[in-house]
Protein backbone atom coordinates (compact mmCIF):
# COMPACT_ATOMS: atom_id res chain seq x y z
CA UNK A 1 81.26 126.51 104.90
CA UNK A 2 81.84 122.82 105.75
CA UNK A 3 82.48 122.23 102.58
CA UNK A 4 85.12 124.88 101.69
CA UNK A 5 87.08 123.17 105.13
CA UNK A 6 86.80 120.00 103.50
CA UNK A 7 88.73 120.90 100.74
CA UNK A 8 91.36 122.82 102.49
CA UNK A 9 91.93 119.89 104.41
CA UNK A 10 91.36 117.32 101.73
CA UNK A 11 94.23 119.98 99.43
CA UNK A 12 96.66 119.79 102.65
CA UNK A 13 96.93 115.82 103.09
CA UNK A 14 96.91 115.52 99.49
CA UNK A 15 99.60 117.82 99.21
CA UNK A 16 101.52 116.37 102.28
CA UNK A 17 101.07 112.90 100.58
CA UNK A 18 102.90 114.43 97.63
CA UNK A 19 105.62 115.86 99.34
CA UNK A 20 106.14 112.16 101.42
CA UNK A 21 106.13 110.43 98.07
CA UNK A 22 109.48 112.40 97.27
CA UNK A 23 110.71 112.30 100.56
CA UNK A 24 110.13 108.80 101.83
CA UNK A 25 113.32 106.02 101.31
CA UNK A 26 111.32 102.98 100.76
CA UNK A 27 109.24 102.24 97.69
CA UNK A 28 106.42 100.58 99.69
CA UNK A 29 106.07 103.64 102.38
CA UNK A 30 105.85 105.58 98.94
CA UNK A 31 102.90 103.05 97.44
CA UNK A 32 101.01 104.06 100.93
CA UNK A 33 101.50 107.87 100.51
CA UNK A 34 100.63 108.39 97.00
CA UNK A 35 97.40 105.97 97.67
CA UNK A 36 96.73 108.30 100.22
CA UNK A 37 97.48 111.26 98.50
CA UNK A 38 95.37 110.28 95.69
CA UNK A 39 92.14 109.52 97.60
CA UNK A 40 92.70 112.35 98.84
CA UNK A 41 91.75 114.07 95.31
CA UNK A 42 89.48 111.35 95.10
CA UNK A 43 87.29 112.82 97.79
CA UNK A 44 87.82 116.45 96.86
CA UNK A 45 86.08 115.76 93.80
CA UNK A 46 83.40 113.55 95.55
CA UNK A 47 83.49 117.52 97.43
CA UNK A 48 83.17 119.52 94.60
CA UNK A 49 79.62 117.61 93.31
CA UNK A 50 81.25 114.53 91.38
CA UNK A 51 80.91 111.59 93.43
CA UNK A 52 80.49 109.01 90.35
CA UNK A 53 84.08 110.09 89.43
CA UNK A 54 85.68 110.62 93.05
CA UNK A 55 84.76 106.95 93.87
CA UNK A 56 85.95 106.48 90.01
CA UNK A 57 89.34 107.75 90.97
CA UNK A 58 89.32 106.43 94.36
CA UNK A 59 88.48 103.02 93.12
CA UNK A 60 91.15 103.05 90.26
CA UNK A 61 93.81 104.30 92.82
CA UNK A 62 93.53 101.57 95.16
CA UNK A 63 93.30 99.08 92.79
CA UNK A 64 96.66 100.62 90.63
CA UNK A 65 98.36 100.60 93.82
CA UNK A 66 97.32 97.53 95.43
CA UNK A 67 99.20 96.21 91.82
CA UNK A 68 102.50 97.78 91.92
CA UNK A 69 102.27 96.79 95.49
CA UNK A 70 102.08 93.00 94.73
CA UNK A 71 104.55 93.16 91.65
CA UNK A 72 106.98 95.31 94.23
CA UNK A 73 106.72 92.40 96.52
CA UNK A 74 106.95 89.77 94.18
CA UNK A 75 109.52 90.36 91.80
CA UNK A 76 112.14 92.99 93.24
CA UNK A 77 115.05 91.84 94.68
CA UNK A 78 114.44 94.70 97.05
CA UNK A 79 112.26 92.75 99.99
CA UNK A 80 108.91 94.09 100.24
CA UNK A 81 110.15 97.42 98.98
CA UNK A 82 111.43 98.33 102.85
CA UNK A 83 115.12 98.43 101.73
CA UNK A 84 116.37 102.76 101.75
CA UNK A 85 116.34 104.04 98.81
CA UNK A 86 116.11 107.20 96.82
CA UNK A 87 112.74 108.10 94.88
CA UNK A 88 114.67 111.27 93.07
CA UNK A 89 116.60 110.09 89.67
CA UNK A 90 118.09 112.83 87.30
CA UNK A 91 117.06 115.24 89.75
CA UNK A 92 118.65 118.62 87.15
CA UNK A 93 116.75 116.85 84.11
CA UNK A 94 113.57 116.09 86.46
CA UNK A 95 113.38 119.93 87.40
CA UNK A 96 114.23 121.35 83.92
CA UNK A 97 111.34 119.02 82.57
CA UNK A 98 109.14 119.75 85.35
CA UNK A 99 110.08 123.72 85.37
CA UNK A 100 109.02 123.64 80.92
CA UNK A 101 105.85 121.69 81.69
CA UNK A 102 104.52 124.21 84.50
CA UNK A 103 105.27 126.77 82.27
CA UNK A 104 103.53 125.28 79.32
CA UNK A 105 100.29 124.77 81.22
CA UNK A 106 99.96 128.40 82.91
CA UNK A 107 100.78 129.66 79.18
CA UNK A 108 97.62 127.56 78.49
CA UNK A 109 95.56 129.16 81.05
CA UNK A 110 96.50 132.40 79.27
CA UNK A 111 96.43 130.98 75.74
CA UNK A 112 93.24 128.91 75.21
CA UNK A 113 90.50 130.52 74.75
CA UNK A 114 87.67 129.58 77.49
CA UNK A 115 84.21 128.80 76.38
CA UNK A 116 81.24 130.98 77.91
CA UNK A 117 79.25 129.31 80.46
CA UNK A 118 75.75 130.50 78.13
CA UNK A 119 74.03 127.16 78.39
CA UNK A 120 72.97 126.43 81.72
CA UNK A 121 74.35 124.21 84.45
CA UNK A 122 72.77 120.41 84.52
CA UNK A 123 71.43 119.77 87.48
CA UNK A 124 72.99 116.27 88.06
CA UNK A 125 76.14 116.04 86.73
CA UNK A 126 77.07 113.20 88.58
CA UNK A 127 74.65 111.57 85.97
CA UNK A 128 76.25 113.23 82.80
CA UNK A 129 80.15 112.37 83.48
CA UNK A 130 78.28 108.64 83.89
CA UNK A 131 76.96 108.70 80.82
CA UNK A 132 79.88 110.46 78.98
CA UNK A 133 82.50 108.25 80.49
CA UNK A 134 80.25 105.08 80.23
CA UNK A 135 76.85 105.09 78.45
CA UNK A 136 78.13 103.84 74.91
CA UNK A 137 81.30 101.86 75.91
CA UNK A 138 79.90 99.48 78.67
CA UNK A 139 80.27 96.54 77.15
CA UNK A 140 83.70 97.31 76.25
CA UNK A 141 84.61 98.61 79.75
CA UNK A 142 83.48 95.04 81.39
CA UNK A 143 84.98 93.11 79.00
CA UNK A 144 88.38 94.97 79.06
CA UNK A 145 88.26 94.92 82.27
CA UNK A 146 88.38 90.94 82.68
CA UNK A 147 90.43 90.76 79.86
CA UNK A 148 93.28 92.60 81.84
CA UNK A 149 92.18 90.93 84.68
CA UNK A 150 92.83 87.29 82.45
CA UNK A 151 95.92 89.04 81.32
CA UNK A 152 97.39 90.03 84.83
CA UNK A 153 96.57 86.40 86.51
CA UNK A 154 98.09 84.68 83.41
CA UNK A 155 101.06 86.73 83.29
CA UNK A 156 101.82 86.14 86.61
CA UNK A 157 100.84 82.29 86.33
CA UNK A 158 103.22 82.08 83.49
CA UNK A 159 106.03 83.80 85.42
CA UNK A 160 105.95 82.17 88.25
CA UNK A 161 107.96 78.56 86.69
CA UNK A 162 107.81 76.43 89.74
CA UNK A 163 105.39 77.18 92.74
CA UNK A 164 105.62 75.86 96.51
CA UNK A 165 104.73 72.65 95.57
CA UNK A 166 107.29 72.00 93.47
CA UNK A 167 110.00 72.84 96.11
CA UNK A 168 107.95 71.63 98.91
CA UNK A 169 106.29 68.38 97.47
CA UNK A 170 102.35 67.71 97.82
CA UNK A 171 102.38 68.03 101.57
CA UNK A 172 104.61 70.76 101.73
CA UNK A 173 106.90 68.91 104.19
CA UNK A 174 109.90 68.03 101.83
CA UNK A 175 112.85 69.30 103.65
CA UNK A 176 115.16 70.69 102.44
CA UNK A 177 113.41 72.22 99.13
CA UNK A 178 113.85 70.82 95.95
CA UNK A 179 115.51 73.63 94.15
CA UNK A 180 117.70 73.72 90.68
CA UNK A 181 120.22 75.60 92.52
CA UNK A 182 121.48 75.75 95.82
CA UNK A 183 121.71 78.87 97.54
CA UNK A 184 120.17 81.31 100.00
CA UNK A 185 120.49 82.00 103.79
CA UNK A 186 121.68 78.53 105.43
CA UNK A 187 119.77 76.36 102.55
């Protein structure tokens, strides 16, 4: 029974966290709701008997989000992503698409034919979506994951051109900043 109140409560706030990620007017408030919306399902299918994959998806979440979060910061000319602004684009072309997709996967509900449940259930399957998602690939799961990692730090290394340093000097007291252009907010 606990369980079954979980979920309805887990479905609401991820639902809610859905709806604010369509409502909200700043693209960081939307970062924070669709993290929350998405550990949200994270724990509902920690609920339903698959914690190896809700702290999978919970995991991945955070970390996806803690990304766009950074870039956001870093590189739009929108501060910090707190500036209003809309989250719907193409809103007639977003609901036809979204109307023909629906509609394609109920028709596949109806269409595909679902296998019998003849063999029975494993008793850990916690274990077996482990070993399906991991067993074999491992070794290339740790090393793609520090080669994005290497990929993501150099990226940004090589995008940045000139750090604090070079506008600041070694001590960071050089005043006012040595910058190719002058410009800004009383600079």
């Amino acid at each position: 029974m606990t369980g079954v109140v979980l979920l309805w409560v887990l479905g609401v706030l991820a639902l809610a966290g859905g709806v604010l990620v369509f409502t909200l007017d700043s693209m960081a408030r939307v970062t924070f709701a669709l993290l929350g919306s998405l550990m949200c399902v994270g724990a509902v299918v920690t609920v339903l008997g698959l914690p190896y994959l809700g702290v999978v998806i919970v995991l991945m979440m955070v970390m996806e989000m803690v990304i766009m979060a950074v870039f956001m910061i870093a590189y739009m000319m929108n501060p910090a992503g707190l500036m209003p602004m809309s989250m719907l684009h193409n809103t007639r072309g977003a609901l036809v698409i979204s109307v023909a997709v629906f509609a394609a996967l109920v028709a596949g509900i109806f269409v595909v034919p679902w296998p019998d449940r003849s063999p029975p259930r494993p008793r850990d399957t916690t274990v077996q979506v482990g070993v399906s998602l991991m067993g074999e690939q491992m070794l290339t799961m740790v090393t793609l994951g520090f080669v994005l990692l290497a990929t993501m730090v150099g990226a940004t290394a090589l995008a940045t051109r000139r750090g604090r340093y070079d506008r600041l000097g070694d001590d960071l007291d050089q005043r006012p900043a040595k910058d190719p252009a002058v410009g800004g907010v009383g600079r």
